[in-house]
C-alpha atoms as a PDB file:
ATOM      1  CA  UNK A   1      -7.400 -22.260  38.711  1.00  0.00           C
ATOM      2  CA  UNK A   2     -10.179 -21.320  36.182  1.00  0.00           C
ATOM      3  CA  UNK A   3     -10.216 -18.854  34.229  1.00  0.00           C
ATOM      4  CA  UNK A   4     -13.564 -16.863  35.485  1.00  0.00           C
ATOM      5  CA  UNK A   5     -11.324 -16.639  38.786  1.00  0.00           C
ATOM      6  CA  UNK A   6      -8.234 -14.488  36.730  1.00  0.00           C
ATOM      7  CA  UNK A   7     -10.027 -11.761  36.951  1.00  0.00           C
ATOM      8  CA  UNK A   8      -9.132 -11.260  41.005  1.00  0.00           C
ATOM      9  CA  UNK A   9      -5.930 -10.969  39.378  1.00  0.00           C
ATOM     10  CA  UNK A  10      -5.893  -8.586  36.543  1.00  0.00           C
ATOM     11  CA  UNK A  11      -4.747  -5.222  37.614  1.00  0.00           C
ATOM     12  CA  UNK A  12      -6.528  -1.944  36.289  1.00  0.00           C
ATOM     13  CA  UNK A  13      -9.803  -1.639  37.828  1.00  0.00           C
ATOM     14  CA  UNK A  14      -8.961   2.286  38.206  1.00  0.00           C
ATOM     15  CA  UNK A  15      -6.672   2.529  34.907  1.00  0.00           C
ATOM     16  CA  UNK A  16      -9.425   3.538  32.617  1.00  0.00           C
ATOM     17  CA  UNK A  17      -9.475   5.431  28.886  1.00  0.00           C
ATOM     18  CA  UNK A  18      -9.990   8.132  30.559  1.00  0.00           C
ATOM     19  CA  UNK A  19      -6.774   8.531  32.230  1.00  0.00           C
ATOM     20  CA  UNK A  20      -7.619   7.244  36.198  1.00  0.00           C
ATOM     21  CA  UNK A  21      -4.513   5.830  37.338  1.00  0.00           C
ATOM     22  CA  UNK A  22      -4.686   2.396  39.202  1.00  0.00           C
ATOM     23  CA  UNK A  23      -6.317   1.126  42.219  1.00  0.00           C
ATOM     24  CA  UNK A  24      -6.210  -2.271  42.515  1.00  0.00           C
ATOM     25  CA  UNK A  25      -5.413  -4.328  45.674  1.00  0.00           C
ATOM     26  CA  UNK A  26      -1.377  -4.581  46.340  1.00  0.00           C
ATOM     27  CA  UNK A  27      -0.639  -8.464  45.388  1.00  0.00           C
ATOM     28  CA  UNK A  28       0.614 -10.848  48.185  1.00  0.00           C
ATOM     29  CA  UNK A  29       4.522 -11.699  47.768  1.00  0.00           C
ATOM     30  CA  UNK A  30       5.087 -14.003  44.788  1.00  0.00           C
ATOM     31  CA  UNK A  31       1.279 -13.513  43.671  1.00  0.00           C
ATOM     32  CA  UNK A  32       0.864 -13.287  39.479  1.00  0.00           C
ATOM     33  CA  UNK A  33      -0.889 -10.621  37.534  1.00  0.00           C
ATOM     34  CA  UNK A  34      -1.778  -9.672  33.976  1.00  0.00           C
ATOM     35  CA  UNK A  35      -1.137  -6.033  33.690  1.00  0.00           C
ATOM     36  CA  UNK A  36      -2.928  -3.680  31.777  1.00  0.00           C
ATOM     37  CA  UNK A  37      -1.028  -2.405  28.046  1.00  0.00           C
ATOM     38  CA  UNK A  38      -0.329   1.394  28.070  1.00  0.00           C
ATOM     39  CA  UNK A  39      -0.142   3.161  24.624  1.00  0.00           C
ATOM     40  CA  UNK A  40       0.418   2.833  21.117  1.00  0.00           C
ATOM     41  CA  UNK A  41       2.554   1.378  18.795  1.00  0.00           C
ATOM     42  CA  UNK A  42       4.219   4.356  17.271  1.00  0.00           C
ATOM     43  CA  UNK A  43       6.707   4.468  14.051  1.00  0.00           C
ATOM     44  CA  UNK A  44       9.239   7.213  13.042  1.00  0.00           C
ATOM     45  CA  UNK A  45      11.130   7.902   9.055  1.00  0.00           C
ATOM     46  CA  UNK A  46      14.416   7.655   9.310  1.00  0.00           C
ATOM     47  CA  UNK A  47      16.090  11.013   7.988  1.00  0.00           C
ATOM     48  CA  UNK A  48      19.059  11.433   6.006  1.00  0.00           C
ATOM     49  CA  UNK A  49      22.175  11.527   8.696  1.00  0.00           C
ATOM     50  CA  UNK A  50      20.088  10.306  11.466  1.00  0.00           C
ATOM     51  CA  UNK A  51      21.223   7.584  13.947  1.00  0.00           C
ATOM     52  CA  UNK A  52      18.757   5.489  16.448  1.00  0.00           C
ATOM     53  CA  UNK A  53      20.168   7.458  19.309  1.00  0.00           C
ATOM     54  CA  UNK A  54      19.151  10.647  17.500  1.00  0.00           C
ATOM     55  CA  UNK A  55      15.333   8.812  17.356  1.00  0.00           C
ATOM     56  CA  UNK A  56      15.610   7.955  21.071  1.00  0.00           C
ATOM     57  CA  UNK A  57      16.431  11.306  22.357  1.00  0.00           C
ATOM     58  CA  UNK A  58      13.294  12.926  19.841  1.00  0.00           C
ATOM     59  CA  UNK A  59      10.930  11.156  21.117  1.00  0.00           C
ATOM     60  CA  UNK A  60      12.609  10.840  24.768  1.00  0.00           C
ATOM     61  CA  UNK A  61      12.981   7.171  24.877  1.00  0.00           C
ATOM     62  CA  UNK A  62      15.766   4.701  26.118  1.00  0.00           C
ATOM     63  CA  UNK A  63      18.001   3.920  23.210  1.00  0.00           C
ATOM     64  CA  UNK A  64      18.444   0.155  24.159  1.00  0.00           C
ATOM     65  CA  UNK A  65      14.838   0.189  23.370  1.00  0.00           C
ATOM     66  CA  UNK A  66      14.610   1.460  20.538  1.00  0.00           C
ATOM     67  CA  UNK A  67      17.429  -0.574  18.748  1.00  0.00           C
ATOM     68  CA  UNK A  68      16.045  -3.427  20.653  1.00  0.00           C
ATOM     69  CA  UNK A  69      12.867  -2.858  19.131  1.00  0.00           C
ATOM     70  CA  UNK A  70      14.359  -2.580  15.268  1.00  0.00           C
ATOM     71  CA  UNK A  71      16.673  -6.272  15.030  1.00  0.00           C
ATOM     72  CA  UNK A  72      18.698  -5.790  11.829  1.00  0.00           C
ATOM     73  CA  UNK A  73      18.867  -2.303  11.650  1.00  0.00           C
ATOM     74  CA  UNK A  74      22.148  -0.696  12.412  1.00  0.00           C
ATOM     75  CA  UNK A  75      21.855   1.535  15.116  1.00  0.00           C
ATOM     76  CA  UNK A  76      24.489   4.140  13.808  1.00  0.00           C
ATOM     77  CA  UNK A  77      23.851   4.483   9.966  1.00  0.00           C
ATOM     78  CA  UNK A  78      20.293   3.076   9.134  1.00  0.00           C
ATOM     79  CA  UNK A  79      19.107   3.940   5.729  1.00  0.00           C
ATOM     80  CA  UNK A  80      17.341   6.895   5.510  1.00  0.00           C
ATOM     81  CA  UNK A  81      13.747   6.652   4.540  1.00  0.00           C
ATOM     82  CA  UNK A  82      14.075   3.724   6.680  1.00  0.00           C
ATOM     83  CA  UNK A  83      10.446   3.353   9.243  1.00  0.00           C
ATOM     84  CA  UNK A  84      11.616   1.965  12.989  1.00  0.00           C
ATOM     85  CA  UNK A  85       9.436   0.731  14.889  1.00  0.00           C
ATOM     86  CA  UNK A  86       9.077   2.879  18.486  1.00  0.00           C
ATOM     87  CA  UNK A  87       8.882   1.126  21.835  1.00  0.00           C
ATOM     88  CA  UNK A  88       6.015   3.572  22.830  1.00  0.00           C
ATOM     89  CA  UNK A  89       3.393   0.893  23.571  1.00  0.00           C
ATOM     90  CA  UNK A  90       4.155  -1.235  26.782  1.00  0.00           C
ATOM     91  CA  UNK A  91       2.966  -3.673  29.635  1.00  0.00           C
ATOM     92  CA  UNK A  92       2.764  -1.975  32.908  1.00  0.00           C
ATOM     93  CA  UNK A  93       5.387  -3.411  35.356  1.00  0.00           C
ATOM     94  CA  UNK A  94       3.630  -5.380  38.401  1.00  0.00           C
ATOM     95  CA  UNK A  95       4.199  -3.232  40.978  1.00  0.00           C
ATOM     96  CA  UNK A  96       2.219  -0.592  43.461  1.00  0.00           C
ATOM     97  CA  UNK A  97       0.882   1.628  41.966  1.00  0.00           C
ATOM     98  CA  UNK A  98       1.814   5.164  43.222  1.00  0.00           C
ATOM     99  CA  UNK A  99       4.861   7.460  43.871  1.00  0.00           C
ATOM    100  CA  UNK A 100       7.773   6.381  41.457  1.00  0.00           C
ATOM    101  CA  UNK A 101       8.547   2.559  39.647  1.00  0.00           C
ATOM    102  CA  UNK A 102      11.417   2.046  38.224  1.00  0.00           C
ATOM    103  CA  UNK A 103      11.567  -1.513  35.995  1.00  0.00           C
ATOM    104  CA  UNK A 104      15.947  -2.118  35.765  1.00  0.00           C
ATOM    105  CA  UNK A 105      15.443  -4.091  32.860  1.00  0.00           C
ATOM    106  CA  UNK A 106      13.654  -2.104  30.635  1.00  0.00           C
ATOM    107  CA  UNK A 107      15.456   1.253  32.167  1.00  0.00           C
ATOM    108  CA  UNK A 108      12.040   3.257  32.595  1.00  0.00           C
ATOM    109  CA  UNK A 109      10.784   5.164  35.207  1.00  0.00           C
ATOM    110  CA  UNK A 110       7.341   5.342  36.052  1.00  0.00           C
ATOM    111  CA  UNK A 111       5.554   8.317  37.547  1.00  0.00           C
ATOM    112  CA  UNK A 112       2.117   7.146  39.190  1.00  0.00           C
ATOM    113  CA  UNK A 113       1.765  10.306  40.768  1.00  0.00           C
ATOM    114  CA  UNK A 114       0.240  12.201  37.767  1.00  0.00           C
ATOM    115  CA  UNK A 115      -3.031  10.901  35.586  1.00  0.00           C
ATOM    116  CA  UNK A 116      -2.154   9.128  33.404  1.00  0.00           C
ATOM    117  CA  UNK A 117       0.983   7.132  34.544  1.00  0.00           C
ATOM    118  CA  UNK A 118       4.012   9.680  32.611  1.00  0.00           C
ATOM    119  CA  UNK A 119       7.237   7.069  31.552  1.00  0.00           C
ATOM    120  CA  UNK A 120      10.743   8.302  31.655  1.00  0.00           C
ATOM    121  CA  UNK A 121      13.977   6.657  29.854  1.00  0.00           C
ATOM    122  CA  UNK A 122      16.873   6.028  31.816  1.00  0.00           C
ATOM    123  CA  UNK A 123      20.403   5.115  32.157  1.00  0.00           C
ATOM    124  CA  UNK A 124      21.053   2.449  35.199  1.00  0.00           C
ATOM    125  CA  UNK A 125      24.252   1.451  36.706  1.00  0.00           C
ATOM    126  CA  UNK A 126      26.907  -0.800  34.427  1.00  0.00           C
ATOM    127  CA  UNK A 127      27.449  -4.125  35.901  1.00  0.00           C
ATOM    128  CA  UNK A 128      30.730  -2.893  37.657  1.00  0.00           C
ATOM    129  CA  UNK A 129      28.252  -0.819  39.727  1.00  0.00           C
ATOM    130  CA  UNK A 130      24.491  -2.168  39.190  1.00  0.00           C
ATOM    131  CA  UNK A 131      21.407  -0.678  40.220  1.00  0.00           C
ATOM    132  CA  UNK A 132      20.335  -1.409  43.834  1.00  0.00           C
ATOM    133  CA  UNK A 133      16.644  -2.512  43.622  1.00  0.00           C
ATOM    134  CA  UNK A 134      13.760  -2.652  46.654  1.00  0.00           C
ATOM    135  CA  UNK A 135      12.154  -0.177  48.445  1.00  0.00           C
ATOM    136  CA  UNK A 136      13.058   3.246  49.351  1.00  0.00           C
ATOM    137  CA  UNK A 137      11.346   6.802  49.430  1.00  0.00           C
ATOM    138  CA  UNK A 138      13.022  10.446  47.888  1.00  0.00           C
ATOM    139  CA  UNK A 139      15.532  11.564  50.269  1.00  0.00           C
ATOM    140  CA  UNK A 140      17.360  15.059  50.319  1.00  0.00           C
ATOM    141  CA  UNK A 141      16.762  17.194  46.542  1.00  0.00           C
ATOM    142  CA  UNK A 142      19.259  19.303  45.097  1.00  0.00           C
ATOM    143  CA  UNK A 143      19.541  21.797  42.667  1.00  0.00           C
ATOM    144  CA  UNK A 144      22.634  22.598  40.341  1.00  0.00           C
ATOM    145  CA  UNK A 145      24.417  19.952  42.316  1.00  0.00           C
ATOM    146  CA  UNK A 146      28.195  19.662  42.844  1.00  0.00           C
ATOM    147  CA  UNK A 147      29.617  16.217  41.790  1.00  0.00           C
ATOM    148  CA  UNK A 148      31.699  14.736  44.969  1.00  0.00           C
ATOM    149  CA  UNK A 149      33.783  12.435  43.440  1.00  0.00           C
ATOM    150  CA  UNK A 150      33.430   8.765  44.875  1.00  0.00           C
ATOM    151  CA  UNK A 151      37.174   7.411  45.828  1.00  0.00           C
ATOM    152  CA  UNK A 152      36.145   4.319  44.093  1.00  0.00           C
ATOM    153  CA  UNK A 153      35.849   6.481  40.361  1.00  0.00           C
ATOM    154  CA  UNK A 154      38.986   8.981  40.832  1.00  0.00           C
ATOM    155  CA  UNK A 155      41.115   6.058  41.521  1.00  0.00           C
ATOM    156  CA  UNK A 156      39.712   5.087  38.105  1.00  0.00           C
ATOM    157  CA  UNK A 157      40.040   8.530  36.821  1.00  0.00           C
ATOM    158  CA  UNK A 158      42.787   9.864  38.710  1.00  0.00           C
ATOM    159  CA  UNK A 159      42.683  13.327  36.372  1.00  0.00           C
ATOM    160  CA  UNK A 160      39.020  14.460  38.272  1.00  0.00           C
ATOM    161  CA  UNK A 161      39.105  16.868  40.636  1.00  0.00           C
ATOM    162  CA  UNK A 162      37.938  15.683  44.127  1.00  0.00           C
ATOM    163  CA  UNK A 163      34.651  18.350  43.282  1.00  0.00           C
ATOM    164  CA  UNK A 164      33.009  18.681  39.608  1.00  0.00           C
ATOM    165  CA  UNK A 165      30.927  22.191  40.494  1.00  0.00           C
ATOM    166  CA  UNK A 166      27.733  22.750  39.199  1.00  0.00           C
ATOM    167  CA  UNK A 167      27.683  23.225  35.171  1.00  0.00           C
ATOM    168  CA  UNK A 168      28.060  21.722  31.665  1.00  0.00           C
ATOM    169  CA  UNK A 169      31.160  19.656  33.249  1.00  0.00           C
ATOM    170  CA  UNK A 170      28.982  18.247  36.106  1.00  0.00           C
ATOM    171  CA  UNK A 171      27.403  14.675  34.827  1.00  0.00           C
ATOM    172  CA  UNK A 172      24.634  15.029  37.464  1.00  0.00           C
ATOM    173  CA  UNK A 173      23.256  17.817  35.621  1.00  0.00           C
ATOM    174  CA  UNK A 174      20.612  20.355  36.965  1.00  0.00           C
ATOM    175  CA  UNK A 175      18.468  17.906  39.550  1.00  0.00           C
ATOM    176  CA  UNK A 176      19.548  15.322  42.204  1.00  0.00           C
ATOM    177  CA  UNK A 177      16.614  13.642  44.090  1.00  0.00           C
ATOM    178  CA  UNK A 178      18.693  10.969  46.520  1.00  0.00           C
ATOM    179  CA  UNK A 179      17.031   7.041  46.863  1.00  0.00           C
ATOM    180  CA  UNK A 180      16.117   6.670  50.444  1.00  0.00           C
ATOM    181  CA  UNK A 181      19.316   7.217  52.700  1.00  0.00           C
ATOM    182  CA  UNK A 182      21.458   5.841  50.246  1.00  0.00           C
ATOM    183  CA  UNK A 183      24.550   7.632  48.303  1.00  0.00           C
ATOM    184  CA  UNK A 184      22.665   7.015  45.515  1.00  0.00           C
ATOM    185  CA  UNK A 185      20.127   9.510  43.302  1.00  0.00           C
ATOM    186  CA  UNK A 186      17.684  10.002  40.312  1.00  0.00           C
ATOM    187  CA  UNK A 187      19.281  12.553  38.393  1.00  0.00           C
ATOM    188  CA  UNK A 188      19.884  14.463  35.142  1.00  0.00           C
ATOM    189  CA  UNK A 189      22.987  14.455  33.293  1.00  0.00           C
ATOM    190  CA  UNK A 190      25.478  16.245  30.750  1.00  0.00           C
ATOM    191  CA  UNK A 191      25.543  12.846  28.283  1.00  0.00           C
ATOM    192  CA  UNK A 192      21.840  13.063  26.838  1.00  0.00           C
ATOM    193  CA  UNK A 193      23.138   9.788  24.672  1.00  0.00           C
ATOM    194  CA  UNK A 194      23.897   8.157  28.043  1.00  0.00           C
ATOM    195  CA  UNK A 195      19.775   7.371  28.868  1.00  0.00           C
ATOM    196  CA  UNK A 196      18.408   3.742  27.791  1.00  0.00           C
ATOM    197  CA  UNK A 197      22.020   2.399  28.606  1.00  0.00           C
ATOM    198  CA  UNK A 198      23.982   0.524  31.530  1.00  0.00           C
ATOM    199  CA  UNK A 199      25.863   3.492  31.826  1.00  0.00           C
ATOM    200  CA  UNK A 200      26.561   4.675  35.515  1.00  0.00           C
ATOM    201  CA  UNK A 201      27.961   3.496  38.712  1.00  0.00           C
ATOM    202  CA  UNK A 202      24.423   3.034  40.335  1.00  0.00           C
ATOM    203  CA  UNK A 203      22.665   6.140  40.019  1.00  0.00           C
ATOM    204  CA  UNK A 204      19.217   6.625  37.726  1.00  0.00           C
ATOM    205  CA  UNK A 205      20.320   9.344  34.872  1.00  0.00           C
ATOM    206  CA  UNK A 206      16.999  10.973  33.395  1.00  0.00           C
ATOM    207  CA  UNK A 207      17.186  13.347  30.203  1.00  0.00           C
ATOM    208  CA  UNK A 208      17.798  17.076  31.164  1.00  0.00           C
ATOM    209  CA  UNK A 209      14.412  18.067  30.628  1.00  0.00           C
ATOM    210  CA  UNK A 210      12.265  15.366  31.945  1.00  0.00           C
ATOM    211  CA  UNK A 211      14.233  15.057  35.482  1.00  0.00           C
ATOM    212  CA  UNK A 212      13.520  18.912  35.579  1.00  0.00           C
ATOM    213  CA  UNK A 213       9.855  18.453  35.309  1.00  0.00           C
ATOM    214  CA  UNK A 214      10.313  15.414  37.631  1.00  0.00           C
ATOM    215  CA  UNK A 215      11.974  17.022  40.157  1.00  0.00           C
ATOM    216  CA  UNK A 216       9.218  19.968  40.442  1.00  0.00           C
ATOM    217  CA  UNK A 217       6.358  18.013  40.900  1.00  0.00           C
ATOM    218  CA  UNK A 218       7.652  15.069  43.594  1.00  0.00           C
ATOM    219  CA  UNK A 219       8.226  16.179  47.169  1.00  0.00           C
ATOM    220  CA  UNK A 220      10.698  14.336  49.397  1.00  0.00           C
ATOM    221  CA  UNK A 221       9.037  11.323  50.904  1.00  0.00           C
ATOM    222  CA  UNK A 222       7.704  10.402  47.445  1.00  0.00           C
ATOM    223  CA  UNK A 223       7.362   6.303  47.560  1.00  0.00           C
ATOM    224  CA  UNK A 224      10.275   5.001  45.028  1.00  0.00           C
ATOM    225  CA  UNK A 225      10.054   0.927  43.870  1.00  0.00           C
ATOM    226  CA  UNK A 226      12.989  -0.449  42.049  1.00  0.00           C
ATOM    227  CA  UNK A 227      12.078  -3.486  40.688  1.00  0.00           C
ATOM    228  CA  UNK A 228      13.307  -6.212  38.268  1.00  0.00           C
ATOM    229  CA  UNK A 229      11.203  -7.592  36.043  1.00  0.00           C
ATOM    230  CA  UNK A 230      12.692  -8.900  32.807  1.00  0.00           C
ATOM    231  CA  UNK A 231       9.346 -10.341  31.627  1.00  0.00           C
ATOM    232  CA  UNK A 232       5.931  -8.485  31.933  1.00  0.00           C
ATOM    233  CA  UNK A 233       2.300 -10.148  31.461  1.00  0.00           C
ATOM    234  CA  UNK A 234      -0.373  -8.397  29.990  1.00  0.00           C
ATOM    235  CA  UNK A 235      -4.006  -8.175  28.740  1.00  0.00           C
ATOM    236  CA  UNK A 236      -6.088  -5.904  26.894  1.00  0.00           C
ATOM    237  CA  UNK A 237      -9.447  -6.947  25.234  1.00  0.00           C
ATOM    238  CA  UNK A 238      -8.583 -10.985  26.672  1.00  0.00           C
ATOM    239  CA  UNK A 239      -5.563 -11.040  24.337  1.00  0.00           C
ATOM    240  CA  UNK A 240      -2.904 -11.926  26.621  1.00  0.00           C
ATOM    241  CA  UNK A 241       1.146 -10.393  25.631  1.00  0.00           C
ATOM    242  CA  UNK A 242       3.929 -10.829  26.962  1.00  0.00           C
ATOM    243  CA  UNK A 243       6.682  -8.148  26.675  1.00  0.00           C
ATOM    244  CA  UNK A 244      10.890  -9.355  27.510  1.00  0.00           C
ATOM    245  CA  UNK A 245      14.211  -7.451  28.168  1.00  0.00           C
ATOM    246  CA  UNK A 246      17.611  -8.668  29.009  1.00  0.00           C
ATOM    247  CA  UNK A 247      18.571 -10.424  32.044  1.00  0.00           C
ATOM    248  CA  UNK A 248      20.796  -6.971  31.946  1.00  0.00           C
ATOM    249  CA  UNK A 249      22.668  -8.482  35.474  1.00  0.00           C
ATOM    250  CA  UNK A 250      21.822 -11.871  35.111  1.00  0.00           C
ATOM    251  CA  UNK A 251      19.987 -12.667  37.915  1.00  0.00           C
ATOM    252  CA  UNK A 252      17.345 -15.153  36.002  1.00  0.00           C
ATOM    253  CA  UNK A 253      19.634 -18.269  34.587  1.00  0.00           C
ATOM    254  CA  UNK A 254      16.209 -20.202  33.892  1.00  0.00           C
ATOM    255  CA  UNK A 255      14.848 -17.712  31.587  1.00  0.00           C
ATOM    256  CA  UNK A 256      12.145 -20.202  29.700  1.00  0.00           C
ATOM    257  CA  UNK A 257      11.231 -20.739  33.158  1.00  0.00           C
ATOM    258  CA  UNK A 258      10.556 -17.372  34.379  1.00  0.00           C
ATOM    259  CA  UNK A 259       8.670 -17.027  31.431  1.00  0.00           C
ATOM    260  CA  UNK A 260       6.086 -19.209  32.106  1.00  0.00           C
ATOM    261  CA  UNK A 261       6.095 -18.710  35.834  1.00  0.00           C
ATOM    262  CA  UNK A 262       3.108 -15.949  35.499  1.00  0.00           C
ATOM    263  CA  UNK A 263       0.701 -18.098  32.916  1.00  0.00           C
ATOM    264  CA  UNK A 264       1.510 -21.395  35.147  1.00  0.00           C
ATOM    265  CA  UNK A 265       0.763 -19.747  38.360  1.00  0.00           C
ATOM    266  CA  UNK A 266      -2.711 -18.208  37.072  1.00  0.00           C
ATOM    267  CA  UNK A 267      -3.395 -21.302  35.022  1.00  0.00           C
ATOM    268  CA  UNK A 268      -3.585 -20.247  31.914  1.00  0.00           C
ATOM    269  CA  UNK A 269      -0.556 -22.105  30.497  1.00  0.00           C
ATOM    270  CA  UNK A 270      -2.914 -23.681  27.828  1.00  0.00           C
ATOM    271  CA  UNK A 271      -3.919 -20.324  26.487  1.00  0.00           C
ATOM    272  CA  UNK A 272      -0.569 -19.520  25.574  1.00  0.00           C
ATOM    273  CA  UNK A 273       1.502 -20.080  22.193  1.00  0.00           C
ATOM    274  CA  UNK A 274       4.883 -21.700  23.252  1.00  0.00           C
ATOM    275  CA  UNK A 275       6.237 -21.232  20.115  1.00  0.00           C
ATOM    276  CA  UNK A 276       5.229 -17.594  20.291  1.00  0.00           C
ATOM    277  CA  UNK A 277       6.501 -17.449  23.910  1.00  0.00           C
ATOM    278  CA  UNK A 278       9.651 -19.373  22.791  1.00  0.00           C
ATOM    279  CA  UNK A 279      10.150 -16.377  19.861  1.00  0.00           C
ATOM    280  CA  UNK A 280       9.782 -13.494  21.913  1.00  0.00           C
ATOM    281  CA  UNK A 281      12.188 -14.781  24.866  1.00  0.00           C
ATOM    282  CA  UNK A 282      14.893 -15.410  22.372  1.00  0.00           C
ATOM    283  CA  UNK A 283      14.436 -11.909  20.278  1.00  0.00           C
ATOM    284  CA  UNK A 284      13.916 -10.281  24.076  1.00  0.00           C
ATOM    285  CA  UNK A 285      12.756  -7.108  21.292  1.00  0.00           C
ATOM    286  CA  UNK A 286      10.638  -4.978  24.709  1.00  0.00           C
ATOM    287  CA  UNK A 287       7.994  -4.587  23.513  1.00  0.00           C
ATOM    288  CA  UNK A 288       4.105  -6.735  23.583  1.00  0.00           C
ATOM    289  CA  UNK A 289       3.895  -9.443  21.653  1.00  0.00           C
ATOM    290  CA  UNK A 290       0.557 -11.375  21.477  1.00  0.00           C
ATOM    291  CA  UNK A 291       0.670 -14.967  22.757  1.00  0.00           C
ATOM    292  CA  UNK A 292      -2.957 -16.219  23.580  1.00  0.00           C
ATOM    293  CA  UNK A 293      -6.074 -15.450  24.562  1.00  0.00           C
ATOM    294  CA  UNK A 294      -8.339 -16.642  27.537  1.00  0.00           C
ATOM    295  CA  UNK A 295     -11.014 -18.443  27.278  1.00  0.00           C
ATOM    296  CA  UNK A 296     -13.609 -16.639  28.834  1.00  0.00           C
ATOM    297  CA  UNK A 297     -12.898 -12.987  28.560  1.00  0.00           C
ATOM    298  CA  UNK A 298     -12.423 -11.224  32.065  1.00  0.00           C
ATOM    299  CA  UNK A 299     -15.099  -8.389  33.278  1.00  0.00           C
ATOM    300  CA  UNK A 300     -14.721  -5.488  30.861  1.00  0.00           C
ATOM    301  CA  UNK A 301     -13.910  -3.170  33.942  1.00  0.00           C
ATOM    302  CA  UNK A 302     -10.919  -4.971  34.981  1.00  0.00           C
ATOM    303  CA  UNK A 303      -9.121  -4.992  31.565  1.00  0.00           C
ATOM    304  CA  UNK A 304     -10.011  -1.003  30.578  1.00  0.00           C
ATOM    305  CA  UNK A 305      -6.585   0.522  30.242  1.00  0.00           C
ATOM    306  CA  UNK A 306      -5.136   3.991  29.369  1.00  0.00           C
ATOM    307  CA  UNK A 307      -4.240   5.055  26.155  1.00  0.00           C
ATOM    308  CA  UNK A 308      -1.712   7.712  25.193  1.00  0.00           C
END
């Protein structure tokens, strides 16, 4: 397909500087896109006593991230004085875009619902207990929730009571918003070190404060998309990126060829760097690395994209 066509592609046509979120056309099943980029790269001094999880929580971002985004830095005792890099600049997942997204891979949440698009950190489910993904809208909303315990976890833990009440104790902390009709829920929790990990037995942990704000502002019947997207495809100013996380529950065995599904199907492929391509899919570091360029630069309305 030429490249003057890409542009029915290219998502964005509503995500402008000035904060609209976007409008474009929902994509056909299967159909490739080149998202827009969202933000900046950011970087943060390492302090003396400071760990990465310490960075994470400060600037309320998933941990995996962030040590994903810093290879040969040691997540527990970097160096102070140290500068890590911050995974605050990223490729928009290709989804719908309104009510909430949720990307498995790269654990953040994405709130469409407010101008601009806000981004939460979060902790999905271990792969004992994965994340569901698919569809679903907010269900029933709760708050100071009790903890029922599941069957399946006290005949883990045989010590919990068969009802954590509402408090410091309680790891579903102060909001519960439930995923469709499932047992399932987007919630806050008592183990702020917990978000930006595969740390739960399905549910979506948010930090305390963010799931509060959250919580307030999205009624039940709030569109939710949980989607898995290990590779993302983006452009901003005809540079094309390309931004990779883990195959966290391995559901991509092919991963060289999942990453050049998107460029292939838009035919591009001959734009792109494979050696640059090759690099980021093996240091899977999150964040967008540049990997070509098209040829003939898209229409400059189709490839405006928020900044924050």
């Amino acid at each position: 397909m030429a490249v003057r066509n890409l542009t029915k592609w290219l998502c964005g046509i509503a995500l402008c500087a000035a904060g609209a979120r976007a409008a474009a056309t929902d994509p056909a099943p299967g159909e490739a896109r080149l998202m827009p980029l969202h933000g900046e790269p950011e970087t943060e001094l390492i302090e003396p006593g400071e760990t990465l999880l310490d960075v994470a929580f400060a600037h309320r971002l998933p941990f995996d991230g962030v040590s994903r985004a810093n290879p040969g830095i040691d997540p527990w005792i970097p160096p102070a004085g140290t500068i890590v890099a911050l995974p605050t600049q990223l490729i928009l997942p290709d989804s719908e875009p309104n009510g909430l997204v949720l990307n498995l891979p790269e654990m953040r949440l994405y709130d469409f619902t407010v101008e601009p698009v806000e981004i939460f950190a979060a902790a999905i489910g271990d792969l004992a207990d994965p994340s569901l993904h698919g569809k679903f809208r907010i269900g029933a909303k709760r708050k100071n929730p009790d903890w029922r315990v599941p069957a399946a976890i006290r005949a883990e833990k045989p010590e919990l009571p068969a009802v954590v009440p509402a408090g410091p104790d309680n790891p579903l902390g102060s909001r519960w918003m439930t995923i469709g009709k499932t047992s399932y829920g987007i919630h806050g929790t008592n183990i702020r070190w917990s978000i930006g990990r595969m740390a739960t037995h399905g549910c979506i942990r948010l930090y305390e404060d963010e799931i509060q704000r959250l919580f307030d502002r999205t009624p039940t019947g709030t569109p939710v998309q949980i989607v898995y997207q290990p590779v993302k495809w983006g452009v901003r100013n005809a540079t094309i990126y390309v931004e990779v996380h883990p195959d966290l529950y391995a559901k991509q065995p092919d991963r060289l060829a999942e990453a050049i599904r998107v460029p292939r199907e838009l035919g591009i492929l001959s734009s792109i760097d494979l050696g640059k391509l090759w690099a980021a899919v093996d240091q899977t570091k999150g964040v967008p690395i540049a990997v070509g360029r098209l040829r003939e630069p898209p229409d400059e309305d189709t490839t405006s994209t928020p900044t924050s």
